[in-house]
C-alpha atoms as a PDB file:
ATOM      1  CA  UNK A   1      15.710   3.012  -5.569  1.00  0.00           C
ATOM      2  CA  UNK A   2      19.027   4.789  -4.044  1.00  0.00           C
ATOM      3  CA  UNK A   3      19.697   8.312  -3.772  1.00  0.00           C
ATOM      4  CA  UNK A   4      20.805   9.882  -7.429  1.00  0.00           C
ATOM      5  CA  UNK A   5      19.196   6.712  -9.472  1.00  0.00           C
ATOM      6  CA  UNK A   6      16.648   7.547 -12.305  1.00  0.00           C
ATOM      7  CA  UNK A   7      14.462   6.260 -14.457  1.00  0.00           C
ATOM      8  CA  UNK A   8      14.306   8.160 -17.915  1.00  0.00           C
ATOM      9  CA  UNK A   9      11.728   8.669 -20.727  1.00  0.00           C
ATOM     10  CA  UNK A  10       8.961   7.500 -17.911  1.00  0.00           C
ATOM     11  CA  UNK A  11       5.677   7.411 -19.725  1.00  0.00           C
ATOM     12  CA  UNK A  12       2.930   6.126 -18.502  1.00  0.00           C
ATOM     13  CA  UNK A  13      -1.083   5.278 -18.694  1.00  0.00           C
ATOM     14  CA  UNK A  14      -3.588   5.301 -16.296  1.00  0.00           C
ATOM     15  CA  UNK A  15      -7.195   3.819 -17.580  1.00  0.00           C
ATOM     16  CA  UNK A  16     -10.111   3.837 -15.530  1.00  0.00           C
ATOM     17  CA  UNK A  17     -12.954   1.410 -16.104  1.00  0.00           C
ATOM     18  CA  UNK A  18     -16.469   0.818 -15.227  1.00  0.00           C
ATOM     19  CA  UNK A  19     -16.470  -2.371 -13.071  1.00  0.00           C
ATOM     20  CA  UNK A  20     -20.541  -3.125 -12.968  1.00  0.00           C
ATOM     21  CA  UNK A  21     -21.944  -1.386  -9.451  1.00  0.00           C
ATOM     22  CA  UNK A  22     -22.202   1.564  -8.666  1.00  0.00           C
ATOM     23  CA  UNK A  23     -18.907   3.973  -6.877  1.00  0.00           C
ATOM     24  CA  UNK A  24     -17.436   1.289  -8.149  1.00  0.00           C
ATOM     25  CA  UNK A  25     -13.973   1.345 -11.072  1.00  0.00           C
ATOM     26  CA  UNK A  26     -10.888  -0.886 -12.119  1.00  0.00           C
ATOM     27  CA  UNK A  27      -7.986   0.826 -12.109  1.00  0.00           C
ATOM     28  CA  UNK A  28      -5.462  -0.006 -14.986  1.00  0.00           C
ATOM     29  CA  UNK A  29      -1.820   0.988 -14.957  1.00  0.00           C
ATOM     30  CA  UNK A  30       1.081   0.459 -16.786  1.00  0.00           C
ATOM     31  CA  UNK A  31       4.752   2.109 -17.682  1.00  0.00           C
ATOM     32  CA  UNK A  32       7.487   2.375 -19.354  1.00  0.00           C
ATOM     33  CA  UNK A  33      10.808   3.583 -19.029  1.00  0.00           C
ATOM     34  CA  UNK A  34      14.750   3.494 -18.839  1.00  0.00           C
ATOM     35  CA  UNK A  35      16.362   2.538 -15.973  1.00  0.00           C
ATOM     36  CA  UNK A  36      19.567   5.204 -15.549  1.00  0.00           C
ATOM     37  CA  UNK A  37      22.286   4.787 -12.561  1.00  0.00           C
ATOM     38  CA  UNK A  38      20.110   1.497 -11.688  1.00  0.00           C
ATOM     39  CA  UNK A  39      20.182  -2.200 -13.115  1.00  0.00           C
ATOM     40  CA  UNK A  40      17.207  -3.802 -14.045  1.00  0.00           C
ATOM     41  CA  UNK A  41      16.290  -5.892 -11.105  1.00  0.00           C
ATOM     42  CA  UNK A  42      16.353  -2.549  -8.704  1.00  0.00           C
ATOM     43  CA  UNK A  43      14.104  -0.965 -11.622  1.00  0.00           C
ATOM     44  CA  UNK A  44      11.814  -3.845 -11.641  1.00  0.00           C
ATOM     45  CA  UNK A  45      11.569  -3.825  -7.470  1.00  0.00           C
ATOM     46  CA  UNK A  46      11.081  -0.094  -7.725  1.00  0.00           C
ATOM     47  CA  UNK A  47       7.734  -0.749  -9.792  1.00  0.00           C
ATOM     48  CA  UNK A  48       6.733  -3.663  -7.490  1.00  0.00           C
ATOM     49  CA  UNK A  49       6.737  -1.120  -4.613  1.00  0.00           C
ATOM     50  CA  UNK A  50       5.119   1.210  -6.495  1.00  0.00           C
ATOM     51  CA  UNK A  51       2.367  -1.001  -7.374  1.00  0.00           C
ATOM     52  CA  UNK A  52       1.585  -2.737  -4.299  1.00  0.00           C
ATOM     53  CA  UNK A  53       1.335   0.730  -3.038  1.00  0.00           C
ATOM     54  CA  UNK A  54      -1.425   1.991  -5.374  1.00  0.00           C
ATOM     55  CA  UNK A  55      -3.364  -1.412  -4.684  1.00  0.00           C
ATOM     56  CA  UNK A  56      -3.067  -0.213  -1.234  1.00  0.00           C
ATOM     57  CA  UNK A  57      -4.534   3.423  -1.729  1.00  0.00           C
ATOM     58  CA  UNK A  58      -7.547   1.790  -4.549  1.00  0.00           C
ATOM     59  CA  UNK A  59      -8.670  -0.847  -1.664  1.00  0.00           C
ATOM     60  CA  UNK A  60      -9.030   1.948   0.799  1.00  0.00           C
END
């Protein structure tokens, strides 16, 4: 997102599961918010960056 864009009342969950082997866990995330100062489709891109970045840190 640009400089001075927000996203308001953010909350969000982060659930951790067994996934069957050992060392082993799904991660489950999910958000919600307000976009403010930002449309919808920058919101939406914001999250899709966001995301493919924590499936980039969990595959590590």
């Amino acid at each position: 997102m640009r400089r001075g864009a927000a996203l308001t009342g953010y909350r969000f969950t982060l659930t951790v599961h067994e996934a069957g082997e050992p060392e082993v866990s799904r991660v489950e995330w999910s958000g919600v918010s307000t976009p403010a100062g930002v449309g919808d489709e920058e919101a939406v891109a914001f999250f899709h960056g966001l995301s493919a970045l924590l499936r980039t840190v969990t595959d590590a």
